[in-house]
Protein backbone atom coordinates (compact mmCIF):
# COMPACT_ATOMS: atom_id res chain seq x y z
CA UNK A 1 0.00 0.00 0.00
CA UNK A 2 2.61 2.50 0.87
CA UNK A 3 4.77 1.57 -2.49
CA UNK A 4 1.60 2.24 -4.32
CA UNK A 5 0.84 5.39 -2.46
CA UNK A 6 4.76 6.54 -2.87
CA UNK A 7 4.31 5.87 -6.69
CA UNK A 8 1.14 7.72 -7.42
CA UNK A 9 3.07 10.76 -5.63
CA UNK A 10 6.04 10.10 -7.67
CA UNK A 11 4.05 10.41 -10.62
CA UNK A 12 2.35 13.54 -9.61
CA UNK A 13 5.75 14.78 -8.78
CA UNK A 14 7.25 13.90 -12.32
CA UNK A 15 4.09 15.46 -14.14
CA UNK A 16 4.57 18.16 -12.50
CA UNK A 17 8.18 18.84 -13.02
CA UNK A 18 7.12 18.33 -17.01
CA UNK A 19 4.40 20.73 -17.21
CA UNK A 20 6.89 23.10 -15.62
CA UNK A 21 9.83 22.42 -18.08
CA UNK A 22 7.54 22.71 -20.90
CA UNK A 23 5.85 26.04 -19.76
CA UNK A 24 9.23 27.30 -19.15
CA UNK A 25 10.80 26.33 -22.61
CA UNK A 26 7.45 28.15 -23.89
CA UNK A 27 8.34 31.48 -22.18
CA UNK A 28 11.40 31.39 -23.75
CA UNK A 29 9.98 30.55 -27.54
CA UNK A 30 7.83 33.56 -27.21
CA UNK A 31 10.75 35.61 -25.77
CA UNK A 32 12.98 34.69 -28.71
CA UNK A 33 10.34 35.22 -31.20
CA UNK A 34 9.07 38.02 -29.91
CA UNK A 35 12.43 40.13 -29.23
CA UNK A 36 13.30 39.18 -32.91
CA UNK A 37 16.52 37.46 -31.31
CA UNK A 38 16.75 34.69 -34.10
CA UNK A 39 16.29 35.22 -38.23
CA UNK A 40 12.97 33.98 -39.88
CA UNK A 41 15.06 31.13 -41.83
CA UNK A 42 16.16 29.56 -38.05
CA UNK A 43 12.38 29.76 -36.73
CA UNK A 44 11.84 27.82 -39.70
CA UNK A 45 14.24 25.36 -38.87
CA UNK A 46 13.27 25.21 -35.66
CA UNK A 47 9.21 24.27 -36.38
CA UNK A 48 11.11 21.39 -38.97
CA UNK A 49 13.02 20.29 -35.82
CA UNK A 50 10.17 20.13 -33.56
CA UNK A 51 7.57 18.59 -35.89
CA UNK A 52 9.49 15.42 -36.83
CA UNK A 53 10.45 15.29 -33.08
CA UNK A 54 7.03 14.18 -32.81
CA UNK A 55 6.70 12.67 -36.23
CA UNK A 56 9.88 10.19 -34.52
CA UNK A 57 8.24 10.00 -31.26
CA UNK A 58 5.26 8.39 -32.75
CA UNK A 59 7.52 6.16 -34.69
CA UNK A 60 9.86 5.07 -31.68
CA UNK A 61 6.54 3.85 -29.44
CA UNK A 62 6.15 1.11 -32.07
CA UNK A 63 9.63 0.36 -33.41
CA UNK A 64 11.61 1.54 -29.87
CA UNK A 65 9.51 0.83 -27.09
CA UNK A 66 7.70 -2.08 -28.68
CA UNK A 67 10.23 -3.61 -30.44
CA UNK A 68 8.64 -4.18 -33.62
CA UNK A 69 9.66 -2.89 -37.25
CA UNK A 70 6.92 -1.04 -38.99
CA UNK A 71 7.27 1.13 -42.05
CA UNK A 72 3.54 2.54 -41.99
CA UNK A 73 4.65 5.94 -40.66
CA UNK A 74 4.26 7.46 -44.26
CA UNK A 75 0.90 6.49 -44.69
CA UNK A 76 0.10 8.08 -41.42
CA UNK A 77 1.49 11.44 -41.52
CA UNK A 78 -0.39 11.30 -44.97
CA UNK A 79 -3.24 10.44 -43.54
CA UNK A 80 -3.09 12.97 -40.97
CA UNK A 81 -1.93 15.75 -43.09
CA UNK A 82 -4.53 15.49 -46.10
CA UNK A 83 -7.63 15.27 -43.37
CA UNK A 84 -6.60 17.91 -41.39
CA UNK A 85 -5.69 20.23 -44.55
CA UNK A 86 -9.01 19.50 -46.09
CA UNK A 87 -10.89 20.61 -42.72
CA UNK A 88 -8.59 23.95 -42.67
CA UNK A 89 -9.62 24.28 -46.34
CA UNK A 90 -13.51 23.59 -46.39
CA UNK A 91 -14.73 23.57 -42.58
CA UNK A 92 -12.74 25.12 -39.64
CA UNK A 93 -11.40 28.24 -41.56
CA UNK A 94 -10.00 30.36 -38.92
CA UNK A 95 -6.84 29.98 -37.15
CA UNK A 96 -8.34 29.86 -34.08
CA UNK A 97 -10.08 26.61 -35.06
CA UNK A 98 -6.66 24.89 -36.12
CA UNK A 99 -6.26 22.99 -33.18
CA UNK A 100 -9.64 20.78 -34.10
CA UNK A 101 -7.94 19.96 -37.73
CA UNK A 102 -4.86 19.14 -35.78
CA UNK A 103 -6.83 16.94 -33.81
CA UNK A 104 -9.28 15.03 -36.20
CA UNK A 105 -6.18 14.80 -38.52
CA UNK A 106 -4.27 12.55 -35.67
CA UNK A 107 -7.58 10.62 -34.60
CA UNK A 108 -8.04 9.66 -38.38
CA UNK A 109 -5.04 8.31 -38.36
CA UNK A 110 -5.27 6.88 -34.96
CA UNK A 111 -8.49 4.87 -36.65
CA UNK A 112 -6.21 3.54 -39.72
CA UNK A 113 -3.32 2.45 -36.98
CA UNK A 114 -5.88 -0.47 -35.20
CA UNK A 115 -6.28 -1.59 -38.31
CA UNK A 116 -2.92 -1.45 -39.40
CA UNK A 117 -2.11 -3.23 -35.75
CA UNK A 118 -3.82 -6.46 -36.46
CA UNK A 119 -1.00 -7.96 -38.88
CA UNK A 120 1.15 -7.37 -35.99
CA UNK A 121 -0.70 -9.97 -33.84
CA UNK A 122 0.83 -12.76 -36.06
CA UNK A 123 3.05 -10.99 -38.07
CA UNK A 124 6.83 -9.51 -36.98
CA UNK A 125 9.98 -9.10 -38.18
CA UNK A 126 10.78 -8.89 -42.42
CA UNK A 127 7.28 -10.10 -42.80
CA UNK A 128 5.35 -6.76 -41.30
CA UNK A 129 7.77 -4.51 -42.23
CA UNK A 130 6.27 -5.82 -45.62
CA UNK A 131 3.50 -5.35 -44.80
CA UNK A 132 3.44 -2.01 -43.23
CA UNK A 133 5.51 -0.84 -46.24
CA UNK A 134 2.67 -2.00 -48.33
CA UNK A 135 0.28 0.13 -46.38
CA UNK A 136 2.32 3.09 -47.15
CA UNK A 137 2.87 2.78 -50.80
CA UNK A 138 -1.03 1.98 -51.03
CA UNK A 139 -1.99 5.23 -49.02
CA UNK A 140 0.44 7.10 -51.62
CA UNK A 141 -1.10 5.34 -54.38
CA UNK A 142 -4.43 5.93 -53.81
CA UNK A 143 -4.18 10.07 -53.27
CA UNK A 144 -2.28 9.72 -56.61
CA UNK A 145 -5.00 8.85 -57.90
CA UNK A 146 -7.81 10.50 -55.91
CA UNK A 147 -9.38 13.48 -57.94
CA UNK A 148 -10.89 15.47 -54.89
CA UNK A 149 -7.65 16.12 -52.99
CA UNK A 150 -5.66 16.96 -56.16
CA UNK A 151 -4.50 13.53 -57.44
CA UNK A 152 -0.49 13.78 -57.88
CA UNK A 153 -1.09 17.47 -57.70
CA UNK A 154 -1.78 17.40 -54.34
CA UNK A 155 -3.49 20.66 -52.43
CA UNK A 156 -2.13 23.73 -52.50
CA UNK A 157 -3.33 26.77 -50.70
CA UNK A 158 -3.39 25.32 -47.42
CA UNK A 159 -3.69 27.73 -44.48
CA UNK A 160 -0.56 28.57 -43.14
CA UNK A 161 -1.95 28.09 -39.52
CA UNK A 162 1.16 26.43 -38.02
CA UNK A 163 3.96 28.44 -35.92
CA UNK A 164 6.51 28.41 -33.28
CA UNK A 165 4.09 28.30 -30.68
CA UNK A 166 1.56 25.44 -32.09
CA UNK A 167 4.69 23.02 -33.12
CA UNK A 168 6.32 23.33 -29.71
CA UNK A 169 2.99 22.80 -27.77
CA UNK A 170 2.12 19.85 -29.95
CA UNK A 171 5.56 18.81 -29.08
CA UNK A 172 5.34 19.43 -25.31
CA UNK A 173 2.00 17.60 -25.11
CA UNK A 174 3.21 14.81 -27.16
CA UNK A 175 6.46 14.31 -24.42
CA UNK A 176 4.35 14.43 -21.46
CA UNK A 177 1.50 12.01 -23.36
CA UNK A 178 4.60 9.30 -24.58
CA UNK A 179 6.01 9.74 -21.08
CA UNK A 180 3.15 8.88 -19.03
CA UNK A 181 2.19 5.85 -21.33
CA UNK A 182 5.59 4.45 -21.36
CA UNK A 183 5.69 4.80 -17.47
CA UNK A 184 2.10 2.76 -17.06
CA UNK A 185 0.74 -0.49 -17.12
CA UNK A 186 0.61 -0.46 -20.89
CA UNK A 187 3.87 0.93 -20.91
CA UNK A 188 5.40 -1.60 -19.06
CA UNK A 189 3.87 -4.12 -20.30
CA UNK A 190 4.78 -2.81 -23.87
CA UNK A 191 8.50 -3.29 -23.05
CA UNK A 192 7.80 -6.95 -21.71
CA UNK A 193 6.50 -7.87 -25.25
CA UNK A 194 9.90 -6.66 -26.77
CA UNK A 195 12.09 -8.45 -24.37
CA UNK A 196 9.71 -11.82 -24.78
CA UNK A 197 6.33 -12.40 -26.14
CA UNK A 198 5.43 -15.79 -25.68
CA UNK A 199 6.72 -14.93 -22.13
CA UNK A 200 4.18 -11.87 -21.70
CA UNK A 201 1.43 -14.27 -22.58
CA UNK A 202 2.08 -16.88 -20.34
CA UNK A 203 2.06 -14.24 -17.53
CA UNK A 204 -1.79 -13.18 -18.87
CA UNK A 205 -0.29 -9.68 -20.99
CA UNK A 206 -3.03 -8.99 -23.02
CA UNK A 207 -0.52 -8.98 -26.14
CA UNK A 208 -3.06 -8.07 -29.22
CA UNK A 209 -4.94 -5.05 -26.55
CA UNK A 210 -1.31 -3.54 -25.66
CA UNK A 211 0.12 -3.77 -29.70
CA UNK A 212 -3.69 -1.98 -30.76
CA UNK A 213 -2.77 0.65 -28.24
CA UNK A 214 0.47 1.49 -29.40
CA UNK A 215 -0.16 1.41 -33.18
CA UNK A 216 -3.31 3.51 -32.72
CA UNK A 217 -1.30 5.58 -30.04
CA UNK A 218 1.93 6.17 -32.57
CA UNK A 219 -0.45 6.54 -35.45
CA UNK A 220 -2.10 9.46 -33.57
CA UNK A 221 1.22 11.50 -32.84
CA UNK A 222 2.71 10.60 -36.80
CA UNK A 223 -1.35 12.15 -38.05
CA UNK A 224 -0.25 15.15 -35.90
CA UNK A 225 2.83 15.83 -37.08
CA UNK A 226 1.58 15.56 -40.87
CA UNK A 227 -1.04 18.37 -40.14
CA UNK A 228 1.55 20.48 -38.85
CA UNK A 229 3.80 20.12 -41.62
CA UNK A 230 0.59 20.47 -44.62
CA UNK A 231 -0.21 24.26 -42.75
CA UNK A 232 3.67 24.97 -42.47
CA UNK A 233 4.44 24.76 -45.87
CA UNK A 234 1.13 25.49 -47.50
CA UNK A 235 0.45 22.78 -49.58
CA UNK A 236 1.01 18.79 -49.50
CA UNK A 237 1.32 16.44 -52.04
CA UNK A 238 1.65 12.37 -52.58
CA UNK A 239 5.64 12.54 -53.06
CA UNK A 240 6.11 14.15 -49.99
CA UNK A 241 4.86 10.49 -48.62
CA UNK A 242 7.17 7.84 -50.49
CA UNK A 243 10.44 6.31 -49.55
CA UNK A 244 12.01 9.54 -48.96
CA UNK A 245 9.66 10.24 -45.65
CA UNK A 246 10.25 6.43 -44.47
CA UNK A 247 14.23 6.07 -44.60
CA UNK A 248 13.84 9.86 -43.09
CA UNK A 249 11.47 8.66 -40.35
CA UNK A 250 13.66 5.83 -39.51
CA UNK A 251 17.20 7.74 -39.41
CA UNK A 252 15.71 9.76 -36.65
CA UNK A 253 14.71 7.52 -34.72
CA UNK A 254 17.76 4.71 -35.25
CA UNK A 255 20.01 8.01 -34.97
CA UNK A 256 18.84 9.47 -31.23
CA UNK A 257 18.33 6.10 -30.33
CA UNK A 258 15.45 3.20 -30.06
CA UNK A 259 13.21 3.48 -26.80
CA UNK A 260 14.27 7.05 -26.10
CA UNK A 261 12.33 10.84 -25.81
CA UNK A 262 15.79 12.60 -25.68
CA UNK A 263 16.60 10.57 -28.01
CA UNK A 264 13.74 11.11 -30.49
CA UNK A 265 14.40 14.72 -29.99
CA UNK A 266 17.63 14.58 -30.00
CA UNK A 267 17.49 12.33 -33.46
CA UNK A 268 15.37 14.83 -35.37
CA UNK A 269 17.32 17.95 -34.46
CA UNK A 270 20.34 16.32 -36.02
CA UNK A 271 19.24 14.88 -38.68
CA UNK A 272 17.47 18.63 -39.76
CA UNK A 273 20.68 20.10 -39.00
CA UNK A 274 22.57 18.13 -41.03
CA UNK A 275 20.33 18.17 -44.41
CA UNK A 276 20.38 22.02 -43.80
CA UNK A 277 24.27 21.79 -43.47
CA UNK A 278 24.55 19.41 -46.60
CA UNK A 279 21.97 20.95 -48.95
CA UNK A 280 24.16 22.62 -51.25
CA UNK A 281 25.46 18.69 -52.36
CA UNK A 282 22.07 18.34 -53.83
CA UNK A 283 21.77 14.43 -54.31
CA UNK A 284 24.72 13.54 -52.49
CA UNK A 285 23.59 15.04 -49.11
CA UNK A 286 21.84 11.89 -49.06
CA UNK A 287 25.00 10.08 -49.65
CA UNK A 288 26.61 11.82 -46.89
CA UNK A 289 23.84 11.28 -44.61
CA UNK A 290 23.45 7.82 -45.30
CA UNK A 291 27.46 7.25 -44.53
CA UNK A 292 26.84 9.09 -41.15
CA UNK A 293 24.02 7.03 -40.29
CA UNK A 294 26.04 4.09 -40.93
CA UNK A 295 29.27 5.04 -39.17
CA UNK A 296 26.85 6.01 -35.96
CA UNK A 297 24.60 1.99 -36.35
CA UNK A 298 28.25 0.57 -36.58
CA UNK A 299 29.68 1.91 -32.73
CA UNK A 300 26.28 2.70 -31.46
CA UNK A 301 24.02 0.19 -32.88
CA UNK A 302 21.10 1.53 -30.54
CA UNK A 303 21.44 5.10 -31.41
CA UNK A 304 22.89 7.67 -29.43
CA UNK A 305 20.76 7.37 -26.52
CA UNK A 306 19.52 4.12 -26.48
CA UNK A 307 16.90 2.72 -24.17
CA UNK A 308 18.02 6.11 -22.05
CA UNK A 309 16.26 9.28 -20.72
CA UNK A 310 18.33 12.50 -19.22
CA UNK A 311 18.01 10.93 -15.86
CA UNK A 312 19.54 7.59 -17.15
CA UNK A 313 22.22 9.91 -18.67
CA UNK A 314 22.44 11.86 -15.04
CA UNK A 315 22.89 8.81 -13.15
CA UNK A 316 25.57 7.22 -15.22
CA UNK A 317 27.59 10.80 -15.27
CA UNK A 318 26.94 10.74 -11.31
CA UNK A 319 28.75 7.51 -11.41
CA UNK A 320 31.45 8.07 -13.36
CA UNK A 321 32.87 11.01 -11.19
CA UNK A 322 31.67 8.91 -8.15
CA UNK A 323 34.11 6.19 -9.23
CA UNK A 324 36.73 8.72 -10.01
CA UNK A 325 36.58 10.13 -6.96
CA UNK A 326 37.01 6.58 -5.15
CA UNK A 327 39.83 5.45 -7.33
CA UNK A 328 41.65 8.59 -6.44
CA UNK A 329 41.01 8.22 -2.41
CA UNK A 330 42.88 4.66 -3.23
């Protein structure tokens, strides 16, 4: 009882501190925006950064935390950026209304990801990825092809609703929402499906309830951070949706590290920073940042932060200097 009690106030505690960090790091956003202290082109830069931080938290719950590897992010953010851009378009016209298309855009996608989730219940390894690669190239396929939202045109004069302030408070929400899932039951139980499955069932894990959450869950965040992008830039299109968005997607996430926030976050604002860095190579950016990628799976095959947080990160520094210190009173 007291363990239980101890952990419910831990949690409140935690939440806290979160809401805190996040209104904090919002202050400053509207400070540095505000007071003109950065150039248009890095506020740019810095929506890109924190829109696929949420576009690879979305994709880590599935292929980090759950262990799995799915290529259906594509179809997702597709999904997510077409409905919501059509709503702007045709329904909720004002900018104060943006936060519904934001919304319905990530709960259509959400619906797609529990269906996309039931391959997974029989399905894993090469065989889904398959699969879920399928699933993109069909959702790409089909809005080729679909006259009403522009066929390989795509749709242009999107409102340009999104800015500094709605990309980081998507983002904060989506830290504090991944955080407190990975930190429940579900959570928990999530990461004792990775480590063993047939295990988890034996010890009653409702395995197919717990994979439906996290598709739908990760499909939800991926729909979000398409309908940010779609008002950002105006206009959205089929080809922003093929291969290109995938191996993006997945250098993120296999760059900051599998299982990680930080290291979603810390994924997306390198990768961004290096495709600004190389895109004067044109074409061979890619090259570049495919050799990185490689040279970074080869001595840190988990990513930079693998499987840790900042506190992970804290306690291992902590230890470090602690074992210093005792060597040196030897």
């Amino acid at each position: 009882m007291m363990t239980q009690k101890k952990n419910k106030t831990n949690g409140k505690g935690t939440i806290f501190w979160q809401v805190a960090g996040v209104s904090v790091f919002a202050l400053i956003l509207v400070l540095v925006k505000e007071l003109g202290l950065v150039s248009t082109s890095v506020l740019l830069i810095l929506q890109y950064v924190g829109i696929y931080s949420i576009l690879a938290l979305g994709i880590n719950i599935v292929n980090g935390y759950l262990g799995v590897f799915s290529l259906a992010h594509a179809g997702f953010m597709a999904i997510g950026a077409y409905v919501s851009a059509t709503l702007s378009k045709y329904v909720f016209m004002n900018d104060w209304m943006f936060i519904i298309s934001i919304f319905l855009g990530g709960i259509a996608a959400l619906l797609v990801g529990i269906l996309v989730a039931i391959p997974s219940f029989k399905t894993k390894g090469d065989y889904l990825a398959i699969i879920t690669l399928g699933f993109s190239l069909i959702i790409q396929s089909v809005l080729q092809n679909a006259n009403f939202v522009g066929a390989s045109q795509g749709l242009n004069n999107i409102p340009k609703f999104t800015n500094i302030y709605w990309v980081f408070g998507c983002l904060g929400v989506a830290v504090i929402l991944v955080d407190r899932f990975i930190h429940s039951k579900y959570g928990r139980s999530l990461k004792a499906i990775r480590e063993d499955q047939t295990a988890s069932m034996l010890v009653s894990v409702d395995v197919r309830r717990i994979k439906t959450i996290a598709f739908a869950l990760s499909a939800f965040l991926i729909g979000v951070s398409g309908a940010l992008i779609s008002h950002l830039l105006g206009y959205t299109s089929p080809s922003a949706y093929g291969f290109t968005n995938i191996v993006d997607g997945l250098v993120m996430v296999y760059l900051g590290g599998m299982g990680s926030i930080i290291g979603s976050i810390f994924g997306s604002t390198a990768w961004q920073l290096i495709v600004q860095l190389l895109k004067n190579l044109g074409t061979w950016r890619w090259v570049v940042g495919g050799g990185l990628l490689v040279v970074v799976m080869i001595f840190l095959p988990k990513g930079v932060f693998g499987y840790m947080e900042l506190k992970d990160i804290g306690h291992k520094v902590k230890g470090f200097f602690n074992g210093s210190k005792h060597r040196e009173d030897q």
